[in-house]
PDB file of N, CA and C in Angstrom:
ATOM      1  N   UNK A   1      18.699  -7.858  20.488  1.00  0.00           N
ATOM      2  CA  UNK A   1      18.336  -7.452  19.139  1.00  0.00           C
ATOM      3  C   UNK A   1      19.261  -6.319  18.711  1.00  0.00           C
ATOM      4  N   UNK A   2      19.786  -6.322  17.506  1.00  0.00           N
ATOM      5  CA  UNK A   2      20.680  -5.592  17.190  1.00  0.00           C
ATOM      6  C   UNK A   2      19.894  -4.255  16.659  1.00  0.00           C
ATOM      7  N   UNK A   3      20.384  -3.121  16.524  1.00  0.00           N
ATOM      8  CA  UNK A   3      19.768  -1.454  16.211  1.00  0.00           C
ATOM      9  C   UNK A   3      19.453  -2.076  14.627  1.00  0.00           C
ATOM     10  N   UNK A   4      20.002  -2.288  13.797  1.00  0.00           N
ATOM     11  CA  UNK A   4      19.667  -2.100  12.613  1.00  0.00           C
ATOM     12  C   UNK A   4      18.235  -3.253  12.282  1.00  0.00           C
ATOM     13  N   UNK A   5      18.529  -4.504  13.161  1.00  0.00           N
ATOM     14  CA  UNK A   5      17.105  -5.308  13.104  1.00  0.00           C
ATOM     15  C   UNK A   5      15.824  -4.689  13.022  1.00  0.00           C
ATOM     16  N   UNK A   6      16.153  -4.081  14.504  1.00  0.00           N
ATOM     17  CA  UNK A   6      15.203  -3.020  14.908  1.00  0.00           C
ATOM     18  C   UNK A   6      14.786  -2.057  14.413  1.00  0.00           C
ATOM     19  N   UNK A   7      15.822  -1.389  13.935  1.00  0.00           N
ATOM     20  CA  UNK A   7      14.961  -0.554  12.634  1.00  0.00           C
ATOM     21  C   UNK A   7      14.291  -1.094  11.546  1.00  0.00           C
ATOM     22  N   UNK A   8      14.656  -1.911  11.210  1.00  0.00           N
ATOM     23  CA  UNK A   8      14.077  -2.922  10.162  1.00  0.00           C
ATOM     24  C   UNK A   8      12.752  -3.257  10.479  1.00  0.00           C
ATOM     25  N   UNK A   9      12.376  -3.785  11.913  1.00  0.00           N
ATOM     26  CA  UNK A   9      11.140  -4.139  12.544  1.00  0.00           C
ATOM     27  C   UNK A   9      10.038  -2.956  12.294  1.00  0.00           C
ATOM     28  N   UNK A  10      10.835  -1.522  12.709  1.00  0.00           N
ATOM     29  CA  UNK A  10       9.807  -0.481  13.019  1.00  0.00           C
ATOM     30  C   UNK A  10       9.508   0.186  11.455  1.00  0.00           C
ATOM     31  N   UNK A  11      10.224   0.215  10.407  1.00  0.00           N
ATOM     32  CA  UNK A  11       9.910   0.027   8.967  1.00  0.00           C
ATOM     33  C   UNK A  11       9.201  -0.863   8.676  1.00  0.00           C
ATOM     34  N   UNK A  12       9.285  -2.020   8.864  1.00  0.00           N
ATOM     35  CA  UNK A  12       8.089  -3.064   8.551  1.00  0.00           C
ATOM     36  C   UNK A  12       6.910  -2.858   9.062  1.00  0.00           C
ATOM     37  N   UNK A  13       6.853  -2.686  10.362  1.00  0.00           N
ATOM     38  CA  UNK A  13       5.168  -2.111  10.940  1.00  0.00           C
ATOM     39  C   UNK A  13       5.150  -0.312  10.222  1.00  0.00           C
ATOM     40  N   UNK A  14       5.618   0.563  10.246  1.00  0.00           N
ATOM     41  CA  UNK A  14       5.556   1.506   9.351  1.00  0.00           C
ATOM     42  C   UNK A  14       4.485   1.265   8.028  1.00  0.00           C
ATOM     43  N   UNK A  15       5.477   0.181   7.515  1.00  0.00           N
ATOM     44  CA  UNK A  15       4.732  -0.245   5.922  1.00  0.00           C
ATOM     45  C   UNK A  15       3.038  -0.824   6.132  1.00  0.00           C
ATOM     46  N   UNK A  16       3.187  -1.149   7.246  1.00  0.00           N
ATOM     47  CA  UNK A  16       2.010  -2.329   7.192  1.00  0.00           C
ATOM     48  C   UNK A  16       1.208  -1.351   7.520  1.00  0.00           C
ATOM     49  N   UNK A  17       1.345  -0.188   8.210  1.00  0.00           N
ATOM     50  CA  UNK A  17       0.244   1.127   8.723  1.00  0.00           C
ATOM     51  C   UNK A  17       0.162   2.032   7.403  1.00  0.00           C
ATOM     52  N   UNK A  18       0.913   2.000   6.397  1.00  0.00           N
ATOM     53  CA  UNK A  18       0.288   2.991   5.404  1.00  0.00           C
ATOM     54  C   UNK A  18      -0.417   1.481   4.529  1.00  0.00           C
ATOM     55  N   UNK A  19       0.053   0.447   4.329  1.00  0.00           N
ATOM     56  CA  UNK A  19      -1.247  -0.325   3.670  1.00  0.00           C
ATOM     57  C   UNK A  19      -2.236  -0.588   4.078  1.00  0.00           C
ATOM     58  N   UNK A  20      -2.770  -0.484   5.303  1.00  0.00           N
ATOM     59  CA  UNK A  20      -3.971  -0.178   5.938  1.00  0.00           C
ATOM     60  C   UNK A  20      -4.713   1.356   5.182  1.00  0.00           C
ATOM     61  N   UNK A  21      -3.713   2.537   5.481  1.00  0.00           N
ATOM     62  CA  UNK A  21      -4.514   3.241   5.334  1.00  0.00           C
ATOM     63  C   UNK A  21      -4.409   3.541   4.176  1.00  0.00           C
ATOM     64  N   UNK A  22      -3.804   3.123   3.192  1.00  0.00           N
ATOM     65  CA  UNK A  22      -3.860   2.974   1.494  1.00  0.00           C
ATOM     66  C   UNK A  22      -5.148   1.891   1.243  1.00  0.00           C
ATOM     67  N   UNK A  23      -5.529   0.998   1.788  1.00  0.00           N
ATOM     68  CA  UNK A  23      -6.889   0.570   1.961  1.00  0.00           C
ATOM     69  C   UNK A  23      -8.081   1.177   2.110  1.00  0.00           C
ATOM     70  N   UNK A  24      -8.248   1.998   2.967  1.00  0.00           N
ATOM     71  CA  UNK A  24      -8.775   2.900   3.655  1.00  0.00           C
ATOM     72  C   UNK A  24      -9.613   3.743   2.557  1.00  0.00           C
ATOM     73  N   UNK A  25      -8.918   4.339   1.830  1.00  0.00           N
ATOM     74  CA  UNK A  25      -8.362   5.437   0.804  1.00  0.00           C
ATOM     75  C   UNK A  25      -8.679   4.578  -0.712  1.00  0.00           C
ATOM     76  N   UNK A  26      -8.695   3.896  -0.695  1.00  0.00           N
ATOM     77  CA  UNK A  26      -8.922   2.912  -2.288  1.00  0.00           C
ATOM     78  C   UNK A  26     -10.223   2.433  -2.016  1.00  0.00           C
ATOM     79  N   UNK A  27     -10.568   2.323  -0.646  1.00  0.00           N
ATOM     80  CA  UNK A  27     -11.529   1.457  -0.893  1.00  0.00           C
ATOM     81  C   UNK A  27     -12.923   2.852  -0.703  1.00  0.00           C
ATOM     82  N   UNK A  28     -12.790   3.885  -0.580  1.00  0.00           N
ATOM     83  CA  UNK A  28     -13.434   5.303  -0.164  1.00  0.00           C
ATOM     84  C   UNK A  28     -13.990   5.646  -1.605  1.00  0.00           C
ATOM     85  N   UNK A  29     -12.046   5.379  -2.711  1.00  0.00           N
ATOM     86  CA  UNK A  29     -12.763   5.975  -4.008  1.00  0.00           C
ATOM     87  C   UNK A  29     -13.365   4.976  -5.013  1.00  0.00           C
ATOM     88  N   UNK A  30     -13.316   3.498  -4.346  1.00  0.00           N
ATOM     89  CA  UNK A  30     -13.984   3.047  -5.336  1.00  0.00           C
ATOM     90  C   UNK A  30     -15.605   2.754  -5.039  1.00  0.00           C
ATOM     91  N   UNK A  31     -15.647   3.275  -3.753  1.00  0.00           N
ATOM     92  CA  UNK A  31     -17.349   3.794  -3.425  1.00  0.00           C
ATOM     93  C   UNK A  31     -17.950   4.383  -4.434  1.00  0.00           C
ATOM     94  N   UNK A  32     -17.034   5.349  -4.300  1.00  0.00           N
ATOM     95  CA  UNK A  32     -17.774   6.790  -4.744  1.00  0.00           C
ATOM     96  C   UNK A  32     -17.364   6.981  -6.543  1.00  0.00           C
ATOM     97  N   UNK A  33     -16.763   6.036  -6.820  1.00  0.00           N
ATOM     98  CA  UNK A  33     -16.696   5.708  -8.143  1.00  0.00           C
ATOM     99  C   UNK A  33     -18.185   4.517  -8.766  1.00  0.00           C
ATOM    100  N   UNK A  34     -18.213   3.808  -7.921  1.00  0.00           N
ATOM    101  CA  UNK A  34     -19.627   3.057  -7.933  1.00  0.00           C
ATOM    102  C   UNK A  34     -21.123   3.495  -7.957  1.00  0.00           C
ATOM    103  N   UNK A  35     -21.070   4.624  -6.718  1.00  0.00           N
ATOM    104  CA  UNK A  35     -22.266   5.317  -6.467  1.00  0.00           C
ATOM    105  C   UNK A  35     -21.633   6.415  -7.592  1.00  0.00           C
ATOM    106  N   UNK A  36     -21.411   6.893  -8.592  1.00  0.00           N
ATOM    107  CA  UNK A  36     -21.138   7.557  -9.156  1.00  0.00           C
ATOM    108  C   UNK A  36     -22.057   7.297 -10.724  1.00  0.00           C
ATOM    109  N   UNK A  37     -21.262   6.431 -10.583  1.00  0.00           N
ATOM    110  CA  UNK A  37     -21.658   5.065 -11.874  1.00  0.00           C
ATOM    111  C   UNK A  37     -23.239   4.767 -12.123  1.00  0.00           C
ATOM    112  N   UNK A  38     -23.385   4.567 -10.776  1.00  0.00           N
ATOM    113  CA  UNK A  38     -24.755   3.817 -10.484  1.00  0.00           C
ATOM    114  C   UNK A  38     -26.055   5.093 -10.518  1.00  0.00           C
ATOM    115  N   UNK A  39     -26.017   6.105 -10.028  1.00  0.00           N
ATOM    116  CA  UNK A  39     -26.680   7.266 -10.362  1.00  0.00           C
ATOM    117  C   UNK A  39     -26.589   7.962 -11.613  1.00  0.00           C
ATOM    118  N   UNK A  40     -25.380   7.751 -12.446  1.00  0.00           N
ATOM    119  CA  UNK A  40     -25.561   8.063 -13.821  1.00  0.00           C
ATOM    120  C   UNK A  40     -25.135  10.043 -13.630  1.00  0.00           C
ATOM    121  N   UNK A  41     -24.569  10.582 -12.139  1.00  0.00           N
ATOM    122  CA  UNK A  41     -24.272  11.448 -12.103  1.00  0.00           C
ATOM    123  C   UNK A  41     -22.523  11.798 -12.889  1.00  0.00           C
ATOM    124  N   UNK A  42     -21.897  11.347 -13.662  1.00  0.00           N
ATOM    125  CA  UNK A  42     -20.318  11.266 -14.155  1.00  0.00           C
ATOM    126  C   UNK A  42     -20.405  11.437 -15.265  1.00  0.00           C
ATOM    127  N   UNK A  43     -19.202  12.205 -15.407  1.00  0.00           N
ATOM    128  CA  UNK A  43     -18.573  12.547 -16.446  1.00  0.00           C
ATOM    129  C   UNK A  43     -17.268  12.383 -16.909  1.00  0.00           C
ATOM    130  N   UNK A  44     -16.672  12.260 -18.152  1.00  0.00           N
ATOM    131  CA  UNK A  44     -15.416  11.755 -18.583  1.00  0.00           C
ATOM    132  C   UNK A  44     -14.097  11.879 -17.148  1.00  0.00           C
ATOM    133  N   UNK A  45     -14.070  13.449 -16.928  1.00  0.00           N
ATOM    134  CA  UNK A  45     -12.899  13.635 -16.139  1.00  0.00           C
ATOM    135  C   UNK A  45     -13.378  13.102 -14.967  1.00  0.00           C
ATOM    136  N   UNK A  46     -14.586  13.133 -14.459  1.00  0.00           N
ATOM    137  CA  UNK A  46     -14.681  12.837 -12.764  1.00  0.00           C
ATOM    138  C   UNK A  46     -14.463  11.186 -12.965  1.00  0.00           C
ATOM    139  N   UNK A  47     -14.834  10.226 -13.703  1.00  0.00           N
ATOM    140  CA  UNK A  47     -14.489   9.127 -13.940  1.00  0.00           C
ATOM    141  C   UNK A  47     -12.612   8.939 -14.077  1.00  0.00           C
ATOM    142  N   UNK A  48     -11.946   9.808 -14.954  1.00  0.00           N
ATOM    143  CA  UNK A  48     -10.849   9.450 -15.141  1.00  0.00           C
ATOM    144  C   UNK A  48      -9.813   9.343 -13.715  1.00  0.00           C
ATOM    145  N   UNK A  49     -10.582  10.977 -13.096  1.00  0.00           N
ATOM    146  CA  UNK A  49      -9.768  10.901 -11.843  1.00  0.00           C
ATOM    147  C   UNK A  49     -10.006  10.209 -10.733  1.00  0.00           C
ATOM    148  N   UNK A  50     -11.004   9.767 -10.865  1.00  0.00           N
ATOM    149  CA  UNK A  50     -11.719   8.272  -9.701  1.00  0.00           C
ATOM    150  C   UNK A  50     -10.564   7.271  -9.974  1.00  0.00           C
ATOM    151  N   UNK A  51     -10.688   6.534 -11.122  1.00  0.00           N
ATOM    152  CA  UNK A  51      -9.640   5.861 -11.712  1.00  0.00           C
ATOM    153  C   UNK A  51      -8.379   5.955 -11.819  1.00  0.00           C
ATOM    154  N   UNK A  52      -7.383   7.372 -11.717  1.00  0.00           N
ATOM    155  CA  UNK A  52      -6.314   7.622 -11.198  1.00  0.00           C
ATOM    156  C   UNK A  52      -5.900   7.140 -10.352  1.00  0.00           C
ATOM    157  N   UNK A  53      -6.924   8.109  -9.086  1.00  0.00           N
ATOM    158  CA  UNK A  53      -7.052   8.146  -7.729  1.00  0.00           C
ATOM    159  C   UNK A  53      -6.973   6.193  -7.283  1.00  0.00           C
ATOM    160  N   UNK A  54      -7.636   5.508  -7.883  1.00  0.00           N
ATOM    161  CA  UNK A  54      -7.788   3.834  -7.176  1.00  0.00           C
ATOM    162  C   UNK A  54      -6.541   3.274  -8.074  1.00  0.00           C
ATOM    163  N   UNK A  55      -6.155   3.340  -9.255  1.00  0.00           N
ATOM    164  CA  UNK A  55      -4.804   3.144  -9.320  1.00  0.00           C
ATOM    165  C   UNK A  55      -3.473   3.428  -8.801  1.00  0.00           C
ATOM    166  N   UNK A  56      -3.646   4.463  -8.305  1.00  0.00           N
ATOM    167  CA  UNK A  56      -2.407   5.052  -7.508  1.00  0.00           C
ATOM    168  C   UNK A  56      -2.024   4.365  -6.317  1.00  0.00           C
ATOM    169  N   UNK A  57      -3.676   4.214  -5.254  1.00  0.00           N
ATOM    170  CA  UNK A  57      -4.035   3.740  -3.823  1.00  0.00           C
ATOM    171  C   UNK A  57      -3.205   2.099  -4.245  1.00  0.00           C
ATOM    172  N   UNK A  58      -3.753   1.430  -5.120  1.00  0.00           N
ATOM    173  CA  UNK A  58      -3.272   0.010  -5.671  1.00  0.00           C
ATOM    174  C   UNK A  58      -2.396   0.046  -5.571  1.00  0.00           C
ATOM    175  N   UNK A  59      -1.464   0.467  -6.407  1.00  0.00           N
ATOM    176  CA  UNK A  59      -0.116   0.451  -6.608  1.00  0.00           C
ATOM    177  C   UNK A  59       0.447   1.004  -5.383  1.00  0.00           C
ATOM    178  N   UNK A  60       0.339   2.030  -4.628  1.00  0.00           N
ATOM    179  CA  UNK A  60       1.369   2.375  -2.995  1.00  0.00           C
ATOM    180  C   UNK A  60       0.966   0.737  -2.499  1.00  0.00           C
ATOM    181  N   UNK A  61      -0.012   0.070  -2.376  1.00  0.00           N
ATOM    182  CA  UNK A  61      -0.409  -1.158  -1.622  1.00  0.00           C
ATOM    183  C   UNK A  61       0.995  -2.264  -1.922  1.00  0.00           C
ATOM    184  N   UNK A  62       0.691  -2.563  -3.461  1.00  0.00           N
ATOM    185  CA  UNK A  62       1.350  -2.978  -4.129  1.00  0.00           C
ATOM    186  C   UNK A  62       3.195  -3.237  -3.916  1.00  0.00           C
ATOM    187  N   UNK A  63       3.000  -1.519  -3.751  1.00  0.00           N
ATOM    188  CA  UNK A  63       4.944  -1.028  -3.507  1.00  0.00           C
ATOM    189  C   UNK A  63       4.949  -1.522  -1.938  1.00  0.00           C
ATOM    190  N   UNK A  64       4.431  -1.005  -1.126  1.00  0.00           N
ATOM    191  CA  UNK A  64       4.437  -1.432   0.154  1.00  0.00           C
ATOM    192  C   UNK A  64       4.999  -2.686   0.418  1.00  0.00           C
ATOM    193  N   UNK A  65       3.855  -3.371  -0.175  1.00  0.00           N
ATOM    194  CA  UNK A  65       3.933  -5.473   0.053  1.00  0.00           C
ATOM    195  C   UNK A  65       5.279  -5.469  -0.486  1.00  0.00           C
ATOM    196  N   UNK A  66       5.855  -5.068  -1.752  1.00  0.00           N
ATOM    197  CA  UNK A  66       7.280  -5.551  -2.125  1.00  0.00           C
ATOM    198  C   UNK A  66       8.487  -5.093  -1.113  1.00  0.00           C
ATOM    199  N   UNK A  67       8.214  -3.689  -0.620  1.00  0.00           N
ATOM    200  CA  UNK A  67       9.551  -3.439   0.338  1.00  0.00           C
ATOM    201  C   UNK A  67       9.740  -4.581   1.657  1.00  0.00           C
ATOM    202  N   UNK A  68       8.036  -5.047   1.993  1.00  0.00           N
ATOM    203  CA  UNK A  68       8.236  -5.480   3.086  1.00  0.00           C
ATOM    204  C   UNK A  68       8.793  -7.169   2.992  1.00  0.00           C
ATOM    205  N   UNK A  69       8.762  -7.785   1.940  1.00  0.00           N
ATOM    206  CA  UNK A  69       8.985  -8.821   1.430  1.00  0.00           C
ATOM    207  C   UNK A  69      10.645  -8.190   1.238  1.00  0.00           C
ATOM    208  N   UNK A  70      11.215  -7.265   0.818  1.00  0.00           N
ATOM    209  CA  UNK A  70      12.369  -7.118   0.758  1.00  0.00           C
ATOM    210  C   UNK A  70      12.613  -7.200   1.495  1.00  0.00           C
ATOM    211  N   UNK A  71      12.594  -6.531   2.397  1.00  0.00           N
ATOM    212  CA  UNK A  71      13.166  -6.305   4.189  1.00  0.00           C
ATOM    213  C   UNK A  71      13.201  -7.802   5.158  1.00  0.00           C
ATOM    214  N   UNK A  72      12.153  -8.078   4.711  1.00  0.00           N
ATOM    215  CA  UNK A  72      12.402  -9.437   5.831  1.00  0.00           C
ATOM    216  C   UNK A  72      13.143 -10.468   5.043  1.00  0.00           C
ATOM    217  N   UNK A  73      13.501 -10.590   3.608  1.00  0.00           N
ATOM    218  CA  UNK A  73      14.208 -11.297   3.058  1.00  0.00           C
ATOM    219  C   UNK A  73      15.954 -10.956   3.389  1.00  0.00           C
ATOM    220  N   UNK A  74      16.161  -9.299   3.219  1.00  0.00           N
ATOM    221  CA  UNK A  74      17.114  -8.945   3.864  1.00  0.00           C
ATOM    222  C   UNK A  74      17.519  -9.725   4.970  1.00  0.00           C
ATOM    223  N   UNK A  75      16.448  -9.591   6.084  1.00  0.00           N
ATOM    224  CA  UNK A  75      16.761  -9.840   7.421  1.00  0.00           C
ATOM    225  C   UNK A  75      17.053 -11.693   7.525  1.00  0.00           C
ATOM    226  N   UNK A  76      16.834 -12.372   6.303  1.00  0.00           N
ATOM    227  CA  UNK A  76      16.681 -13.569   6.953  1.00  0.00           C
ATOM    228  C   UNK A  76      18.241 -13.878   6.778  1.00  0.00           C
ATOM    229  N   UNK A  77      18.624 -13.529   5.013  1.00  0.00           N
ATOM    230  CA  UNK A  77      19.628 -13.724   4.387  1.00  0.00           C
ATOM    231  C   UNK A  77      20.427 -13.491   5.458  1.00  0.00           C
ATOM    232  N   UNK A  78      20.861 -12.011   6.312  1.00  0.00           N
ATOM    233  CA  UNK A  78      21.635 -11.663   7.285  1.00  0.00           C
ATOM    234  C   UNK A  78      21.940 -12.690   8.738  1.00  0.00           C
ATOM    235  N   UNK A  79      21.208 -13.414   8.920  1.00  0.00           N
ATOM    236  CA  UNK A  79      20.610 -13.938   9.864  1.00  0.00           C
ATOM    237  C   UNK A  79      21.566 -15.415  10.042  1.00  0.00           C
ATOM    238  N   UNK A  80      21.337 -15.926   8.192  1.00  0.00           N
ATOM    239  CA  UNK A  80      22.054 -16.688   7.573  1.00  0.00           C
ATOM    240  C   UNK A  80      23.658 -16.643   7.400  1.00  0.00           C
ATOM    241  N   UNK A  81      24.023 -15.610   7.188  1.00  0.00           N
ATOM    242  CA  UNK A  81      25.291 -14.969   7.120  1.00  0.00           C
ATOM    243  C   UNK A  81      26.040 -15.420   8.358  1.00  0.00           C
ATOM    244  N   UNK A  82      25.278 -15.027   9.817  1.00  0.00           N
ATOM    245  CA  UNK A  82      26.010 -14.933  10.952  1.00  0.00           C
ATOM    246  C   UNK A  82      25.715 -16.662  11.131  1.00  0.00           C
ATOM    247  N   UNK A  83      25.091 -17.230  10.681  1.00  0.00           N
ATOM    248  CA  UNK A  83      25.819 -18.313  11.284  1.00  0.00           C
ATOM    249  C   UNK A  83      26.846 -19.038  10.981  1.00  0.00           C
TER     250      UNK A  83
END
C-alpha cells in the first residue's frame, strides 16, 4: 500500500468518526428541542439556537459524506490511472 493511499484510508475513517459523533450531537439537540417544545418551556431565541445548533450538526454530517465520496473517488480514478 502506498503512503498517500494510506493516508487517504486514515482520513476516511477520521471522517466517518466525526459523523458519528456529529450524530451524537444532532441527535442530543433535537431532544432537547422536542422536550422543549413539548413542555411549552421556549422561547424565540432558545428555539432559534436549538435550530442553529441541529443545522450546523446536519450540515458537518452532510460535508463529511461529500469529502469521503471525494476521497475514495480520488482513490479509484488513481487506481485507474496506474493501469
Amino acid at each position: 500500500m502506498k503512503i498517500s493511499s494510506f493516508i487517504r484510508q486514515k482520513k476516511i475513517e477520521w471522517l466517518r468518526w466525526r459523523i458519528k459523533r456529529n450524530r451524537v450531537w444532532l441527535n442530543y439537540a433535537m431532544n432537547t428541542y422536542n422536550r422543549i417544545a413539548i413542555e411549552g418551556r421556549w422561547d424565540y431565541s432558545t428555539l432559534q439556537l436549538l435550530e442553529w445548533r441541529i443545522n450546523r450538526y446536519d450540515n458537518k454530517i452532510l460535508l463529511y459524506k461529500a469529502k469521503i465520496v471525494y476521497l475514495t473517488e480520488e482513490e479509484m480514478s488513481k487506481r485507474n490511472d496506474e493501469e
